[in-house]
Protein backbone atom coordinates (compact mmCIF):
# COMPACT_ATOMS: atom_id res chain seq x y z
CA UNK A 1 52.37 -55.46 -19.59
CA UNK A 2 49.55 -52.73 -19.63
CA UNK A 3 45.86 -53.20 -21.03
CA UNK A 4 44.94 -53.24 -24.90
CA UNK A 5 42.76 -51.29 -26.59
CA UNK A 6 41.48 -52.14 -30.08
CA UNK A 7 41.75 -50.16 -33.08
CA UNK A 8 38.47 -50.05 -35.24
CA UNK A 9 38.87 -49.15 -38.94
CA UNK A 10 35.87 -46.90 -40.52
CA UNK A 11 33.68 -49.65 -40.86
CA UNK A 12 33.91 -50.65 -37.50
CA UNK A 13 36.31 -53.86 -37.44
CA UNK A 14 39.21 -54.53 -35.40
CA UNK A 15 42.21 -53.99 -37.04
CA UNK A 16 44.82 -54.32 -34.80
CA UNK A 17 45.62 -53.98 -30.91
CA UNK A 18 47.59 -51.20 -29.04
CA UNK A 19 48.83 -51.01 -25.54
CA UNK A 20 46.78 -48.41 -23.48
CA UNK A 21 48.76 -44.97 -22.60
CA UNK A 22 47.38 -41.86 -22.16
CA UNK A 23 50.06 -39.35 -23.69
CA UNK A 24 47.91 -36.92 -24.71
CA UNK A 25 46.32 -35.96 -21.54
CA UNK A 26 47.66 -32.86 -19.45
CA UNK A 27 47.53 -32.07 -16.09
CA UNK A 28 44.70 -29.91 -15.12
CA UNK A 29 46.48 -29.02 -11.08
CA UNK A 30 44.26 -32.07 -10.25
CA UNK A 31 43.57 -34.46 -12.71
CA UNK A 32 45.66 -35.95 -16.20
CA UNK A 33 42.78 -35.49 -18.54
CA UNK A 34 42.46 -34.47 -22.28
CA UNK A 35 39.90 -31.92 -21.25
CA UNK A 36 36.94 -33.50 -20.25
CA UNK A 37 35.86 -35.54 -16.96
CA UNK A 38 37.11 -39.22 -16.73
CA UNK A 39 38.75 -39.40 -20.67
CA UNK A 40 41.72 -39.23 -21.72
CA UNK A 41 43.65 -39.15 -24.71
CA UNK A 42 46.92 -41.62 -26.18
CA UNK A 43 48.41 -41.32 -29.34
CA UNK A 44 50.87 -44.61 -30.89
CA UNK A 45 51.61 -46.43 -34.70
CA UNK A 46 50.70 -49.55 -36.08
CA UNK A 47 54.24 -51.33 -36.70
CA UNK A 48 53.43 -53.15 -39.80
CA UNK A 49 51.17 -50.31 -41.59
CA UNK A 50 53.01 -47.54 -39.76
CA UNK A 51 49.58 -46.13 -39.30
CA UNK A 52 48.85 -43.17 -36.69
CA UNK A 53 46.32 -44.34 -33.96
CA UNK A 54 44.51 -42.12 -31.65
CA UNK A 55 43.44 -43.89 -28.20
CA UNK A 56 40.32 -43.14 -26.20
CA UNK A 57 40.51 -43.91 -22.47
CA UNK A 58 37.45 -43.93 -19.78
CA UNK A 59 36.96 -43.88 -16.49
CA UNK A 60 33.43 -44.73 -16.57
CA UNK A 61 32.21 -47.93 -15.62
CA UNK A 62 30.18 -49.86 -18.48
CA UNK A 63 32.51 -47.81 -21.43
CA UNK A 64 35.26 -49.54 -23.00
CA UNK A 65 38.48 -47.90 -24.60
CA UNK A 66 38.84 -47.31 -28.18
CA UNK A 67 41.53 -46.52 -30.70
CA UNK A 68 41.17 -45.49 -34.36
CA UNK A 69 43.46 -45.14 -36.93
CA UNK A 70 44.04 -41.27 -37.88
CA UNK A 71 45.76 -39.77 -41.12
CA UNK A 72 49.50 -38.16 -40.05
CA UNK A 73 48.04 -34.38 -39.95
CA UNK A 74 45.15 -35.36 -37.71
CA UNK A 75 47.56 -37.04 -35.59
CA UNK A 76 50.09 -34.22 -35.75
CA UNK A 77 47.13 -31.71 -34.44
CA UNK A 78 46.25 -34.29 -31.96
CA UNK A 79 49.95 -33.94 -30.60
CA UNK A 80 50.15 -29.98 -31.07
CA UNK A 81 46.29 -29.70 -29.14
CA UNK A 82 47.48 -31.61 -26.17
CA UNK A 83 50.77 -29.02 -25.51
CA UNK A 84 52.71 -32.72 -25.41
CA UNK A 85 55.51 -31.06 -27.93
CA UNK A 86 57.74 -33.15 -26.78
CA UNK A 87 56.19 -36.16 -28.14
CA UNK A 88 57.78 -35.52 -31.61
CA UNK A 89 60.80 -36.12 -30.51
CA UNK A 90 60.38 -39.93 -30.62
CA UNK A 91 61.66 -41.90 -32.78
CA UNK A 92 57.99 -43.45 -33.97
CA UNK A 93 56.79 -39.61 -34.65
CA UNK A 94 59.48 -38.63 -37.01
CA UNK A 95 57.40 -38.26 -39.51
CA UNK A 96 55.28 -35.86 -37.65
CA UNK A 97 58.49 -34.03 -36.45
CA UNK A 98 59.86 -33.37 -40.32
CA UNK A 99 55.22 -32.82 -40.82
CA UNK A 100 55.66 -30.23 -38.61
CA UNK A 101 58.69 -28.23 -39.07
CA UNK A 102 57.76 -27.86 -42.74
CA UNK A 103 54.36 -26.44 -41.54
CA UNK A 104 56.90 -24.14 -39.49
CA UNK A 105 58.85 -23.49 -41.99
CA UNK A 106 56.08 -22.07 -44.68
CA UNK A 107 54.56 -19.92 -42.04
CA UNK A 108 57.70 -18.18 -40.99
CA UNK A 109 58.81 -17.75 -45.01
């Protein structure tokens, strides 16, 4: 079992815990990274609430990792940003699949 981060609501209390990943991040020809040096980006949902939750990862010493809860487009964008397409095709992003084909959908029509 990997690390867990904790997800922080707006007013700054833990709400719930996540396992770590990094499935935002892309590789750079060196590096996974979400674009800047030692972060990285995850993306999961809350079981219960079936909340979105965007992860924050660092490398650097003395930081901690931190997750927050995001609404569906923000997590969507999150997904479409990071070129990790293929994401949607989980079962847990459904939502975000159907989220985005309709978005598809209205700007082909």
């Amino acid at each position: 079992m990997g690390r867990k981060v904790s997800v922080y609501d707006n007013d700054g209390n833990v709400i719930a815990r996540v396992e770590y990943n990094n499935e935002l991040d892309h590789w750079d020809g060196r590096n996974w990274t979400c674009g800047q040096t030692g972060r990285h980006l995850g993306i999961t949902r809350l079981r219960k609430s079936g909340q979105y939750v965007i992860i924050k990862g660092t490398d650097w010493q003395g930081e901690r990792d931190r997750a927050y809860v995001v609404s569906k487009e923000k997590a969507l964008q999150a997904i479409l940003s990071s070129e990790n397409v293929e994401l949607l095709d989980r079962k847990m992003f459904a939502e975000l699949k159907e989220l985005y084909n309709q978005e598809i959908e209205s700007e082909e029509g």
